[in-house]
Protein backbone atom coordinates (compact mmCIF):
# COMPACT_ATOMS: atom_id res chain seq x y z
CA UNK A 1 194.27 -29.09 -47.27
CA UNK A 2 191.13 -28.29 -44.49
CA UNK A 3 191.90 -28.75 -40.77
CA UNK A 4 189.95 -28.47 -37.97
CA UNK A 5 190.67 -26.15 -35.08
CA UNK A 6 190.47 -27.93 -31.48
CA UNK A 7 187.00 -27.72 -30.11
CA UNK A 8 188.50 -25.26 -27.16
CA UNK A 9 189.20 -22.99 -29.75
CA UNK A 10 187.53 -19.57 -30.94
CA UNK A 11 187.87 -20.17 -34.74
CA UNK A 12 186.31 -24.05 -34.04
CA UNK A 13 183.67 -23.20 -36.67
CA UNK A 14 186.35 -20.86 -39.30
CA UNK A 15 187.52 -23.22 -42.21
CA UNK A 16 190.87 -23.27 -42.40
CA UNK A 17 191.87 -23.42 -47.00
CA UNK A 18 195.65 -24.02 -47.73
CA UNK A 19 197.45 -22.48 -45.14
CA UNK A 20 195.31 -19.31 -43.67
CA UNK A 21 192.16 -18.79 -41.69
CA UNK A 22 188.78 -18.82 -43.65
CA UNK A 23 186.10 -15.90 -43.22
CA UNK A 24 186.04 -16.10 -39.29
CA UNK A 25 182.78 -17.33 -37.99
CA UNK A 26 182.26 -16.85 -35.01
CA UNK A 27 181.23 -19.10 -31.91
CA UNK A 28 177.83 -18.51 -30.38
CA UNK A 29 177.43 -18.80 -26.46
CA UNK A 30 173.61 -17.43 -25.99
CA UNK A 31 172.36 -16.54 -22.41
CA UNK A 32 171.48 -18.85 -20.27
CA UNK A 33 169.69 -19.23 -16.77
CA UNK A 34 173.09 -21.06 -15.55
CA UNK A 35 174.84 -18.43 -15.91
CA UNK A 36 176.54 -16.64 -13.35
CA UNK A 37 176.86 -13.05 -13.04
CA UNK A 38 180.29 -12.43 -11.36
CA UNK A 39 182.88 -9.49 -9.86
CA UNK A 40 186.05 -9.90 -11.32
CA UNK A 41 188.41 -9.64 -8.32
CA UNK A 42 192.30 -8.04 -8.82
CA UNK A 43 193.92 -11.40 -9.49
CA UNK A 44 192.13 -11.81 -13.07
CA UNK A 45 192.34 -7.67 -14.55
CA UNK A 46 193.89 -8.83 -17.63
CA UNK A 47 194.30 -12.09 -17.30
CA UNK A 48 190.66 -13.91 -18.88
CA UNK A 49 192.89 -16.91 -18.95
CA UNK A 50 193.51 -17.67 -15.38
CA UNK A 51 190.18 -16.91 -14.88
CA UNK A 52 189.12 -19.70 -17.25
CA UNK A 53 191.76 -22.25 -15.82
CA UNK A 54 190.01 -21.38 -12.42
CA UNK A 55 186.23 -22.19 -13.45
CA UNK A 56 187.13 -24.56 -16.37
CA UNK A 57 189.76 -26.05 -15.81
CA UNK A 58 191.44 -25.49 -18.69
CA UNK A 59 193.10 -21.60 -19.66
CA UNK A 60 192.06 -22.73 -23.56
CA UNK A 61 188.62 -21.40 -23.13
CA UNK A 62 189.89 -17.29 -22.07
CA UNK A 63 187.48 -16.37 -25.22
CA UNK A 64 184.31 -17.65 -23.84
CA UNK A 65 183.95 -14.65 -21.37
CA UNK A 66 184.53 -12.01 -24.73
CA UNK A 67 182.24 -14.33 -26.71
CA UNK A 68 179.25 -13.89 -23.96
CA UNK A 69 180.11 -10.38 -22.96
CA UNK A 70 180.55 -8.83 -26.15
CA UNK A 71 179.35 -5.70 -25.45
CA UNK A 72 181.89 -5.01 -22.08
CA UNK A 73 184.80 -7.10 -22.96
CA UNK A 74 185.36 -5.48 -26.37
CA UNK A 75 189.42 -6.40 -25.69
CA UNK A 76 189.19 -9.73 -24.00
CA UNK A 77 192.32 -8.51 -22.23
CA UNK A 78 192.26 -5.04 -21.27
CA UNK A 79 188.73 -4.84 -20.80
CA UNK A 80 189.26 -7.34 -18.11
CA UNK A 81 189.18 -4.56 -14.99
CA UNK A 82 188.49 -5.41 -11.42
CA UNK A 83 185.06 -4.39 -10.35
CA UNK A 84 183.47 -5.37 -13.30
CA UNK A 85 180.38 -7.72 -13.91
CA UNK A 86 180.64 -9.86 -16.16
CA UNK A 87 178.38 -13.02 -16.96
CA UNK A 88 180.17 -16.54 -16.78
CA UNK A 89 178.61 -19.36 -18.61
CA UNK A 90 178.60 -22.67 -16.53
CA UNK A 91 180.79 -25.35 -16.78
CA UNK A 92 178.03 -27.96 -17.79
CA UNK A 93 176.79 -25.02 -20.40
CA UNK A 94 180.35 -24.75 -21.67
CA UNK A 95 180.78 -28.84 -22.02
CA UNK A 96 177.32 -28.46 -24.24
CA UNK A 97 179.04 -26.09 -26.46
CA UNK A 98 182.21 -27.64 -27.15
């Protein structure tokens, strides 16, 4: 029996067969000119989720900041250091993708 992920999800687009994940395929979120290229301040090292609950109102979508800074955020969690720049889709690019 298939099932679908939520749309907030990272494995959205991984098939789900019997009871275990699929081959993961992963979520695309390309560069855009909407983007903004922010400082993470103290309150969100480690913490990509209340970052996301901040600009997206919803902590669901911690992944998108990995997904479009692959090569810094390597570990969505640790890799989450104040200081660093990381680019942050925008909300209306985010509602496109989902």
């Amino acid at each position: 029996m298939a099932k679908r992920h939520k749309s907030t999800s990272p494995y959205y687009k991984t098939p789900v067969k019997d009871f275990y994940l699929d081959i993961l395929r992963k979520r695309e979120i390309p560069a855009n000119a909407n983007d903004l290229l922010l400082v993470l301040e103290a309150k969100y090292e480690g913490r990509p989720d209340l970052l996301a609950s901040d600009l997206y109102g919803t902590p669901r979508l911690w992944w998108v900041f990995a997904v479009r800074n692959m090569d810094l955020l390597i570990d969505p969690v640790e890799d989450m250091k104040t200081g660093l720049e990381i680019f942050v889709p925008s909300k209306d690019t985010i509602a496109e993708l989902i």
